[in-house]
N, C-alpha and C. Protein backbone atom coordinates (compact mmCIF):
# COMPACT_ATOMS: atom_id res chain seq x y z
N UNK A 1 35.95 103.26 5.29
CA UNK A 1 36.40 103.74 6.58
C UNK A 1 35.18 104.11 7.43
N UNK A 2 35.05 103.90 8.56
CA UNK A 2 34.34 104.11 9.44
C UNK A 2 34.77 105.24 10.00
N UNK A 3 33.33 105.95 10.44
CA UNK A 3 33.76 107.32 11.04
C UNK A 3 33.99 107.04 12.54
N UNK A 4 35.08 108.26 13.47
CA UNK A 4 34.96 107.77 14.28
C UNK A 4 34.02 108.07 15.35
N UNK A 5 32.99 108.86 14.96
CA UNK A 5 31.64 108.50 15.77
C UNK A 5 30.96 107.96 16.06
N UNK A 6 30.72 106.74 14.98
CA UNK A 6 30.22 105.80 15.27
C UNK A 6 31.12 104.64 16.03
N UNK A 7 32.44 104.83 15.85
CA UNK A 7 32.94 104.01 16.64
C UNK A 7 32.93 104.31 18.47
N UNK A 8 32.97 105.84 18.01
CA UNK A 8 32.62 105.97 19.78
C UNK A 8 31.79 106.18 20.17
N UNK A 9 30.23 105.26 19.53
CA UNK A 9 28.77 104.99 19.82
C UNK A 9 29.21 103.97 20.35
N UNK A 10 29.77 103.06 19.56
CA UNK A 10 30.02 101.43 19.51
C UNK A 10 30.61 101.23 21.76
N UNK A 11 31.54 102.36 21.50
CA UNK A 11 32.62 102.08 22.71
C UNK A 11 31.94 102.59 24.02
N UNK A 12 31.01 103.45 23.62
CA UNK A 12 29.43 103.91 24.38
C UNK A 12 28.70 102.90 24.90
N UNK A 13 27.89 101.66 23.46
CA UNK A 13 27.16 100.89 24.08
C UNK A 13 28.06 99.86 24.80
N UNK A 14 29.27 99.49 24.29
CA UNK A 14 30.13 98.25 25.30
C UNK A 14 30.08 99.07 26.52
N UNK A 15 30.52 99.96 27.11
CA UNK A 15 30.41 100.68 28.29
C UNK A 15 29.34 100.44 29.43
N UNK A 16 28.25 100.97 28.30
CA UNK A 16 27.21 100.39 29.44
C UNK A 16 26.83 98.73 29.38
N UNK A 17 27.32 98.00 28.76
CA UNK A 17 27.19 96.64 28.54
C UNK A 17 27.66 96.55 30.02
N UNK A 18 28.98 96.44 30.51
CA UNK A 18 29.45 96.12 31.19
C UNK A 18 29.15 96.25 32.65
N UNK A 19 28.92 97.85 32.32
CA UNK A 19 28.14 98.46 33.67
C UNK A 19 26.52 97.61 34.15
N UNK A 20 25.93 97.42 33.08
CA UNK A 20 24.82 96.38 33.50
C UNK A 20 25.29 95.32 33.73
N UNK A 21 26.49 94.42 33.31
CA UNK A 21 26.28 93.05 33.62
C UNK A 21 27.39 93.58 34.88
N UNK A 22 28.06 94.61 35.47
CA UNK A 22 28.36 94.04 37.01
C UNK A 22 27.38 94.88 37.76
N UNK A 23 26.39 94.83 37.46
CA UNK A 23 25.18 95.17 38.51
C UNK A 23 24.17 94.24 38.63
N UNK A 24 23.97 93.40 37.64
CA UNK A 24 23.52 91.83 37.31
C UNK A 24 24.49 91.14 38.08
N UNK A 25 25.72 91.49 38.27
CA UNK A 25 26.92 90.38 39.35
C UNK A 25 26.26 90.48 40.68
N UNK A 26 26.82 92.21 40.78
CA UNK A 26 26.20 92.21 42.09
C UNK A 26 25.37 91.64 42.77
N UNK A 27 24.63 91.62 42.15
CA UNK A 27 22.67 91.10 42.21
C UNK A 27 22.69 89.94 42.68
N UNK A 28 23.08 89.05 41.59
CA UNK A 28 23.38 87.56 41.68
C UNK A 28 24.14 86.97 42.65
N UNK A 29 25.63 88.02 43.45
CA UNK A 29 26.43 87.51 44.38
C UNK A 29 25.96 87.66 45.65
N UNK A 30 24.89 88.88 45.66
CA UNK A 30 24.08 88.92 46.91
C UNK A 30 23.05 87.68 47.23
N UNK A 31 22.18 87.17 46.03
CA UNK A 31 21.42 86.07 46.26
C UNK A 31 22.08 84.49 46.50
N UNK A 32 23.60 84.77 45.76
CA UNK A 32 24.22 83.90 46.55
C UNK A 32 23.90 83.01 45.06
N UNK A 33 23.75 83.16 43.78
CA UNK A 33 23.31 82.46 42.70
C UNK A 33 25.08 82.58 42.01
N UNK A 34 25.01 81.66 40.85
CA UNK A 34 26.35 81.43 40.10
C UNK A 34 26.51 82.87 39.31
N UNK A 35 27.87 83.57 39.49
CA UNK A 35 27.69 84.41 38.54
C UNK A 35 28.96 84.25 37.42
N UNK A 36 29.27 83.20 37.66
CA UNK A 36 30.60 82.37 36.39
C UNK A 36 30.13 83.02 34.73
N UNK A 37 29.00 82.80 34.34
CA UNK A 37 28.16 83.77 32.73
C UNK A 37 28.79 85.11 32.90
N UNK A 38 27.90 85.42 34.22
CA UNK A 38 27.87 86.79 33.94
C UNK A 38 29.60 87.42 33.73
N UNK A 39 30.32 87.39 34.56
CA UNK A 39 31.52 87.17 34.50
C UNK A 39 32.33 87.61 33.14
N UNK A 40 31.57 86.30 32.38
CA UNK A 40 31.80 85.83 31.37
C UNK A 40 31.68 87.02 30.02
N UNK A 41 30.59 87.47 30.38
CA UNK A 41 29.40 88.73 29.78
C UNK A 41 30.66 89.88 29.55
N UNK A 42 30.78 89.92 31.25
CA UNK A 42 31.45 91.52 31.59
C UNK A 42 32.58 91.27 30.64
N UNK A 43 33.62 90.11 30.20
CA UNK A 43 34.45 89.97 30.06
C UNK A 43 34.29 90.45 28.46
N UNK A 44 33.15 89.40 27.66
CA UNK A 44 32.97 89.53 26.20
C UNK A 44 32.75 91.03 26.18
N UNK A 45 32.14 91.60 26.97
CA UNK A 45 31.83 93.47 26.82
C UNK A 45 33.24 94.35 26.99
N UNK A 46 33.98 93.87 27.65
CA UNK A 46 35.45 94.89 27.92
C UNK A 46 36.16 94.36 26.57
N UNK A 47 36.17 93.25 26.00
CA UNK A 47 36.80 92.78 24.64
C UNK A 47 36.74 93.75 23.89
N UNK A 48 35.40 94.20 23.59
CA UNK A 48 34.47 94.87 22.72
C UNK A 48 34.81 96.46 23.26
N UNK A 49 34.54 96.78 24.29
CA UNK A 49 35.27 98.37 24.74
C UNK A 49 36.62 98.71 23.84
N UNK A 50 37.14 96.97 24.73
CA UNK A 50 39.05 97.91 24.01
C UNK A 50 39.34 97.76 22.68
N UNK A 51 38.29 96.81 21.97
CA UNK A 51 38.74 96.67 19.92
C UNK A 51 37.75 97.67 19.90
N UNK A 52 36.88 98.36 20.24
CA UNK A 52 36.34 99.61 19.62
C UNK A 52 37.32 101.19 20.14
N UNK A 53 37.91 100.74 21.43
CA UNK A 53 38.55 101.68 21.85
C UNK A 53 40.12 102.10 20.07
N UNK A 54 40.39 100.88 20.51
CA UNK A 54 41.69 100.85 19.60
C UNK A 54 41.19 101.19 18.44
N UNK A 55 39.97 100.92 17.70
CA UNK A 55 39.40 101.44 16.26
C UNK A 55 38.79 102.43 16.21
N UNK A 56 38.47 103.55 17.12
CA UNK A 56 38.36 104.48 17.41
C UNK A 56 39.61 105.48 17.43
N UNK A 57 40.97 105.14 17.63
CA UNK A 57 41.99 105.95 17.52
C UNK A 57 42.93 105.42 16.12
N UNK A 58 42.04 104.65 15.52
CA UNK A 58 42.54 104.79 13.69
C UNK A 58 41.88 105.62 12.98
N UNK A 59 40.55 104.87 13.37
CA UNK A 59 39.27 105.97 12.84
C UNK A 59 39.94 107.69 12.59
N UNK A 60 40.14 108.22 13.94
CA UNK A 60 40.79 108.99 14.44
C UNK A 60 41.95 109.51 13.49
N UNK A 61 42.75 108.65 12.84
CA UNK A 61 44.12 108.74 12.83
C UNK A 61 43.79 109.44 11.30
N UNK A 62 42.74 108.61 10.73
CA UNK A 62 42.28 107.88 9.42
C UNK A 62 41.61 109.33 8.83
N UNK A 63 40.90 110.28 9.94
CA UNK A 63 40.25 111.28 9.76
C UNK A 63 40.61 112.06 9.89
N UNK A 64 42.04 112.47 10.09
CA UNK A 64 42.98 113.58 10.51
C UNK A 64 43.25 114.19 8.83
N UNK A 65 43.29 112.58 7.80
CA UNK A 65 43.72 112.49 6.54
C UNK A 65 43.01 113.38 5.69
N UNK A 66 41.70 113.24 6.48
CA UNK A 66 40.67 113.73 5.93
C UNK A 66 39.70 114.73 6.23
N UNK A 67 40.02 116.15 6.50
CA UNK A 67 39.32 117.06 7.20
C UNK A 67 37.89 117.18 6.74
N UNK A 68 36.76 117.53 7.89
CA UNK A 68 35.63 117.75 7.19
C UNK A 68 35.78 118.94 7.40
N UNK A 69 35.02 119.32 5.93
CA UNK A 69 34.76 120.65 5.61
C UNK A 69 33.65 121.58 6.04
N UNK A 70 32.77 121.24 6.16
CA UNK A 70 31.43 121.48 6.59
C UNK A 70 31.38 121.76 8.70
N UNK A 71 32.72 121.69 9.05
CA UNK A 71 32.45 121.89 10.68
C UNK A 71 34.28 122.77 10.85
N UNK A 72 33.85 123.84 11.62
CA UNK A 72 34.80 124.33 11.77
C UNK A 72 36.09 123.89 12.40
N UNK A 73 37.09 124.30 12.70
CA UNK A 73 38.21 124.32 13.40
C UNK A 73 38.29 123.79 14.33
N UNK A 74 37.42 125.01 15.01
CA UNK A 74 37.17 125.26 16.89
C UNK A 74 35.97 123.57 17.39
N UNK A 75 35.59 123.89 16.61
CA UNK A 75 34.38 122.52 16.70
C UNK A 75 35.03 120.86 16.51
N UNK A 76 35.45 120.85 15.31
CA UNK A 76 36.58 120.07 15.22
C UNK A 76 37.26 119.38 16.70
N UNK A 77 38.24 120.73 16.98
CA UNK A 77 39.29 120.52 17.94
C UNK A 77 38.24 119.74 19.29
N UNK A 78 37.13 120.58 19.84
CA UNK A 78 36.65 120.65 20.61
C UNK A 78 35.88 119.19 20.86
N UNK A 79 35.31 118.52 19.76
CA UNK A 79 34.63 117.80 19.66
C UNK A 79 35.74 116.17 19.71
N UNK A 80 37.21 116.52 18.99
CA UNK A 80 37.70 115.55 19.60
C UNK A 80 38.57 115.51 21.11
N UNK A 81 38.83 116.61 21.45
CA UNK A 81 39.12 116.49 23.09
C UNK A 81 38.06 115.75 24.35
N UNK A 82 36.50 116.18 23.44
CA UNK A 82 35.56 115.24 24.78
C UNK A 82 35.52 114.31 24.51
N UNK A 83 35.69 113.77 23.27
CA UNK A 83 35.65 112.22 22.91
C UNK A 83 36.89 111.69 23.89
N UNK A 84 37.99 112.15 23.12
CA UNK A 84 38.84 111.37 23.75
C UNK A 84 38.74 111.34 25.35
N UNK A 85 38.32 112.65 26.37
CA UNK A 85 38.28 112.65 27.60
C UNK A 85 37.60 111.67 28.07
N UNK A 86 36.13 111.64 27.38
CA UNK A 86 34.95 110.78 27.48
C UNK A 86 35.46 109.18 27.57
N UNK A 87 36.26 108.65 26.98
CA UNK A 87 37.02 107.24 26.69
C UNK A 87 38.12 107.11 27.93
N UNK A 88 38.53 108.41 28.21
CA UNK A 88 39.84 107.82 29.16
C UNK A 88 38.86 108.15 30.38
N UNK A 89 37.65 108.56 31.16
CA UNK A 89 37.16 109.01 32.15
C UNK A 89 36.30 107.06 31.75
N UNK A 90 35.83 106.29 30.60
CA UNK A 90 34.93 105.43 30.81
C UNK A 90 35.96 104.44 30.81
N UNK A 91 37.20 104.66 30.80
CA UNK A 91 38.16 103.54 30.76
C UNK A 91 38.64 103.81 32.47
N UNK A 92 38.30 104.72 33.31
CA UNK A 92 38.46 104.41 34.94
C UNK A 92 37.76 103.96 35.11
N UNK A 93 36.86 104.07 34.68
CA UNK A 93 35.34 103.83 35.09
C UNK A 93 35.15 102.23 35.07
N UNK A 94 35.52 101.55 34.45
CA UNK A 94 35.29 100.25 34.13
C UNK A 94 36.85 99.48 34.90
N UNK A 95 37.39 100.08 35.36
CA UNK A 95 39.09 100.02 36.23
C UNK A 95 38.23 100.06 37.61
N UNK A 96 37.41 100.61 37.97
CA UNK A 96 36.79 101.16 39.25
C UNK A 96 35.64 99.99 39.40
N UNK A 97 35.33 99.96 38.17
CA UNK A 97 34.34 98.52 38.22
C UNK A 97 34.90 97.58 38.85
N UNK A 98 35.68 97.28 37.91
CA UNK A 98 37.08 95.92 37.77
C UNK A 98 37.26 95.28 39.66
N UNK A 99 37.86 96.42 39.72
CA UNK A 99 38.54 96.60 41.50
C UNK A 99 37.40 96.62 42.36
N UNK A 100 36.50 97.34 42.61
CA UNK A 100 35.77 97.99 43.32
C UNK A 100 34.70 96.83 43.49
N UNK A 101 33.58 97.10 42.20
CA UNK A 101 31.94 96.18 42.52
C UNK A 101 32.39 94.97 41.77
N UNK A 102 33.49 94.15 41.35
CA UNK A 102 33.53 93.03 41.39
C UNK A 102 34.88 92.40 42.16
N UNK A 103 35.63 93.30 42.78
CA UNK A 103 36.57 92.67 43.59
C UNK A 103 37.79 91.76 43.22
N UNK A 104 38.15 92.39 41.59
CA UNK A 104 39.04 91.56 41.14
C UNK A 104 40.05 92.72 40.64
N UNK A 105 40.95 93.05 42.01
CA UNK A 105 42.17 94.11 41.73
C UNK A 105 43.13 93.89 40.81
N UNK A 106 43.68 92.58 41.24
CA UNK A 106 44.25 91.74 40.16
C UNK A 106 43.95 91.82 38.53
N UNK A 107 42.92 91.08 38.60
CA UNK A 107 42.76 91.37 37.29
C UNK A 107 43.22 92.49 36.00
N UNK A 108 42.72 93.86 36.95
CA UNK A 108 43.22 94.77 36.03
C UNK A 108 44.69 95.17 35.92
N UNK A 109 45.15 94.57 37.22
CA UNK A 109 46.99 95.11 36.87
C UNK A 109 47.61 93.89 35.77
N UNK A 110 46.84 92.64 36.15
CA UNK A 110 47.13 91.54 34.96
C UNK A 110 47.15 92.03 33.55
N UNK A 111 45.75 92.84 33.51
CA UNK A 111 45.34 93.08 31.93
C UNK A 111 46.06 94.18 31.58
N UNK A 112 46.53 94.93 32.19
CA UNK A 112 47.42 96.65 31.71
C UNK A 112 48.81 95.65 31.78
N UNK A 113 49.34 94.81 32.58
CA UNK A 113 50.34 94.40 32.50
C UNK A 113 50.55 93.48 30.83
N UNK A 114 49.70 92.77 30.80
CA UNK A 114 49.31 92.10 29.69
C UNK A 114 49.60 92.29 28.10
N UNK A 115 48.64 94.03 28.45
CA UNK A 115 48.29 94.91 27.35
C UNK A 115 49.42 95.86 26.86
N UNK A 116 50.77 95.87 27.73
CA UNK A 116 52.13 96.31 27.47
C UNK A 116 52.34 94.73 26.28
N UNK A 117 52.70 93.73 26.96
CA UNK A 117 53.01 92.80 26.66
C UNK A 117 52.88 92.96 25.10
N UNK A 118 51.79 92.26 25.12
CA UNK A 118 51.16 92.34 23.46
C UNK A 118 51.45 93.30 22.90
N UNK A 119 51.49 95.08 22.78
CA UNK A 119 52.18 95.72 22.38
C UNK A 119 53.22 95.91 21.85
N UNK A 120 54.21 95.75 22.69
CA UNK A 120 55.22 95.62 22.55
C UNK A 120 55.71 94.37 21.30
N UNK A 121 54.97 93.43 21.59
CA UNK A 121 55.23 91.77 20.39
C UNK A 121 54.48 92.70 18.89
N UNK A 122 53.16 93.14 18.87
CA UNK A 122 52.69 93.68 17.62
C UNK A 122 53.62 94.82 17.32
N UNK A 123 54.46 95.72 17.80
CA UNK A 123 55.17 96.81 17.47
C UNK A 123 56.29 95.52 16.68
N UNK A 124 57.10 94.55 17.55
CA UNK A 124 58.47 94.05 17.34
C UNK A 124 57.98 93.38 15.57
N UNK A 125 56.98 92.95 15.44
CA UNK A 125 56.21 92.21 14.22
C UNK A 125 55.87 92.92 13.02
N UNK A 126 55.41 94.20 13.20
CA UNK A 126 55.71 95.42 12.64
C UNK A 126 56.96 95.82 12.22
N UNK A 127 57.60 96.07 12.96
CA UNK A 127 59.08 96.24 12.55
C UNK A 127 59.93 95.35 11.48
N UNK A 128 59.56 93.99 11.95
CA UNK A 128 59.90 92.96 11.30
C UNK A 128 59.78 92.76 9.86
N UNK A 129 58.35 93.53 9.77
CA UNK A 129 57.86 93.22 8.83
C UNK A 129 58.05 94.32 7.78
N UNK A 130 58.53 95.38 8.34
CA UNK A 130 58.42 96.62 6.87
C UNK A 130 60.16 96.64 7.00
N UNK A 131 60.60 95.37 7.46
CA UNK A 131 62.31 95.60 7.08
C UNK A 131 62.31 94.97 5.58
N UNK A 132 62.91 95.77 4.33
CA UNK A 132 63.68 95.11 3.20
C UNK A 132 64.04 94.44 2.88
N UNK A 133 63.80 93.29 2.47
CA UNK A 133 64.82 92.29 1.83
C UNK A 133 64.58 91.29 3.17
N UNK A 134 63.65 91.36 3.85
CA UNK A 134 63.45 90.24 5.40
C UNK A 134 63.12 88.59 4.58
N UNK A 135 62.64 88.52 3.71
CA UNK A 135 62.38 86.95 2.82
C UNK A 135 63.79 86.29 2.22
N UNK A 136 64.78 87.35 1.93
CA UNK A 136 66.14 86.54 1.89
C UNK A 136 66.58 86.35 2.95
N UNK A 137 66.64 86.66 3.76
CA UNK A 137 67.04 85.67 4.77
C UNK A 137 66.40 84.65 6.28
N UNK A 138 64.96 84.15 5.00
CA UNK A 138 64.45 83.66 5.98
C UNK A 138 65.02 81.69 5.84
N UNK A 139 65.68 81.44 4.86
CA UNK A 139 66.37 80.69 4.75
C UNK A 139 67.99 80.26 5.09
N UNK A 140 68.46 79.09 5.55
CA UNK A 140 69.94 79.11 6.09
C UNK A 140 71.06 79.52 4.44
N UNK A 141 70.07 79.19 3.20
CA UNK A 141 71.13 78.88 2.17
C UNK A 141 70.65 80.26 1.59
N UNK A 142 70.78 81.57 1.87
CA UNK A 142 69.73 82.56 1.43
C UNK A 142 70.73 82.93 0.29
N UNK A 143 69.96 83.95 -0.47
CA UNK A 143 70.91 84.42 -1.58
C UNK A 143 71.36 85.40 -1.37
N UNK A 144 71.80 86.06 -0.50
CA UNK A 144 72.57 87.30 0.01
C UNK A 144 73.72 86.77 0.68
N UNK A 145 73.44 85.43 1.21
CA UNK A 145 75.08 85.13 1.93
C UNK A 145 75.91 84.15 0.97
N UNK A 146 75.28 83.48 0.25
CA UNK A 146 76.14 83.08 -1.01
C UNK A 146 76.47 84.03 -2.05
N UNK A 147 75.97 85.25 -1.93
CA UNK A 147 76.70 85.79 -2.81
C UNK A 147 76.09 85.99 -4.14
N UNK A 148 75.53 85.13 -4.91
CA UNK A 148 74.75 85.09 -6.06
C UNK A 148 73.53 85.64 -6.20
N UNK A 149 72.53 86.59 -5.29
CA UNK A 149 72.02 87.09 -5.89
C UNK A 149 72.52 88.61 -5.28
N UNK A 150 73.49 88.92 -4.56
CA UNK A 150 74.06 89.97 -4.46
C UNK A 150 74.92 90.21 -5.80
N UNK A 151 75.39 89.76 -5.91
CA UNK A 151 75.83 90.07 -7.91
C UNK A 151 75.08 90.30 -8.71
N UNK A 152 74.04 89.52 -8.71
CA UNK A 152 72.84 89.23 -9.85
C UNK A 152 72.25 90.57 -9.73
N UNK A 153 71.91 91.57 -8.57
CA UNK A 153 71.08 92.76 -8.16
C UNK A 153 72.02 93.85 -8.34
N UNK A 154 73.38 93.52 -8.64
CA UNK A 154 73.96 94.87 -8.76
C UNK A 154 74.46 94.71 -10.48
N UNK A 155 73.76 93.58 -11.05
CA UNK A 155 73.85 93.85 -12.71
C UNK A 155 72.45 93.92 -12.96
N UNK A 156 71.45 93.88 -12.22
CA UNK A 156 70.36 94.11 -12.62
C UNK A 156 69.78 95.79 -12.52
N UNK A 157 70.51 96.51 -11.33
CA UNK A 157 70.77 97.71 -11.21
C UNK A 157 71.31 98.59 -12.40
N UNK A 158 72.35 97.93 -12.85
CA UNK A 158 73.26 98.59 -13.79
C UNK A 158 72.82 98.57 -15.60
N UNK A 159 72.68 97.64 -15.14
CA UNK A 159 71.79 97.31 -16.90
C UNK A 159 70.31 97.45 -17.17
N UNK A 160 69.90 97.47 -16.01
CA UNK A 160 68.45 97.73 -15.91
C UNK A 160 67.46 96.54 -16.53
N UNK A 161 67.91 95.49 -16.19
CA UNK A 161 66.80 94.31 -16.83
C UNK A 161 65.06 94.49 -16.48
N UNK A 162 64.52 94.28 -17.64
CA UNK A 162 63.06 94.57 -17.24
C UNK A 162 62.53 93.33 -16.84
N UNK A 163 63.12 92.36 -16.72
CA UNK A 163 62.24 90.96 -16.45
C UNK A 163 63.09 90.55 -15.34
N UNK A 164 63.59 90.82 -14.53
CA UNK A 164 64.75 90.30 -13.39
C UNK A 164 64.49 89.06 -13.35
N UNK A 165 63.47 88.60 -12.25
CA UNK A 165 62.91 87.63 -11.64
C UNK A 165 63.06 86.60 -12.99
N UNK A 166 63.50 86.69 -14.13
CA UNK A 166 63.40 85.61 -15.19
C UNK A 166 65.21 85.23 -15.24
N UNK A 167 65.88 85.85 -15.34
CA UNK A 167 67.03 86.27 -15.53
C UNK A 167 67.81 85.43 -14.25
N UNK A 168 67.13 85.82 -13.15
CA UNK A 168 67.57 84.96 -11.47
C UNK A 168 67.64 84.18 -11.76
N UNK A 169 66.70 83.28 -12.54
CA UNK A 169 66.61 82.20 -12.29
C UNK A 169 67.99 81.22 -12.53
N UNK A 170 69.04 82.10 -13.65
CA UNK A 170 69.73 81.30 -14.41
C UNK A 170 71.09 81.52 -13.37
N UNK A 171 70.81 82.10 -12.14
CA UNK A 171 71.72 81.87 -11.09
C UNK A 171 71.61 81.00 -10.16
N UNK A 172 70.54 80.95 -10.45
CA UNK A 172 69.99 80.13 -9.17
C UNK A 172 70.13 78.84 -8.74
């Protein structure tokens, strides 16, 4: 596990990544030179903000599990409120970029619009996935709607077979 300080070093240096390459835009759009790379740059650097952002609040989640002992309470508490402030004040900050010194308003209502999107599909996939018994019926001929291994599981219940999966087979 990674601590999450170092992850919010990591979400530190993408920060200023970005902030240099739209001041390198700037630069470049004033001389009137291609700034399609740079663009490009700012883009690979906000990637890198929001997968350190997001691994920063497991980190987080991951370290709650795990109190350190050696730093108090008050310090504790204190030390994750500026972090987190620090992340949502460099996450305008790069919104203010976005809109502002590169002139692409759009963009960011695209990407928050976006960033529901995907959410929402990894939550529904999640769900999907810690449902019970979701592999019987990933087939039309499954064994829960014929019936045969719904029998087979309520004598395997009752009698307690130690080898099931051997036993199925002779339903099958």
């Amino acid at each position: 596990m990674i601590d999450p300080i170092t992850i919010f070093a990591a979400c530190k240096a993408a920060h200023a990544g970005i902030k240099e390459c739209v001041e390198l835009y700037k630069d470049f759009k004033q001389d009137g030179k291609d700034v399609g790379d740079i663009l490009s740059d700012v883009g690979s650097h906000l990637g890198n903000f929001f997968t350190h952002q997001e691994s920063f609040k497991e980190a987080e989640k991951q370290a709650k599990l795990q109190p350190l002992k050696n730093v108090s309470i008050n310090q504790e508490a204190m030390d994750r409120i500026l972090r987190q402030q620090q992340l949502e004040q460099m996450e305008t900050e790069l919104r203010e970029l976005i809109i502002y010194q590169v002139g692409m308003p759009g963009l960011w209502q695209k990407f928050t619009e976006m960033r529901e999107i995907v959410r929402k599909e990894r939550e529904k996939i999640e769900r999907e996935q810690k449902k019970p018994w979701k592999w019987l019926h990933l087939k039309e001929s499954s064994l829960l709607i014929n019936g045969k291994f719904e029998w087979h599981w309520q004598q395997v219940c009752l009698h307690g077979y130690l080898y099931w999966p051997y036993s199925c087979m002779a339903f099958i």
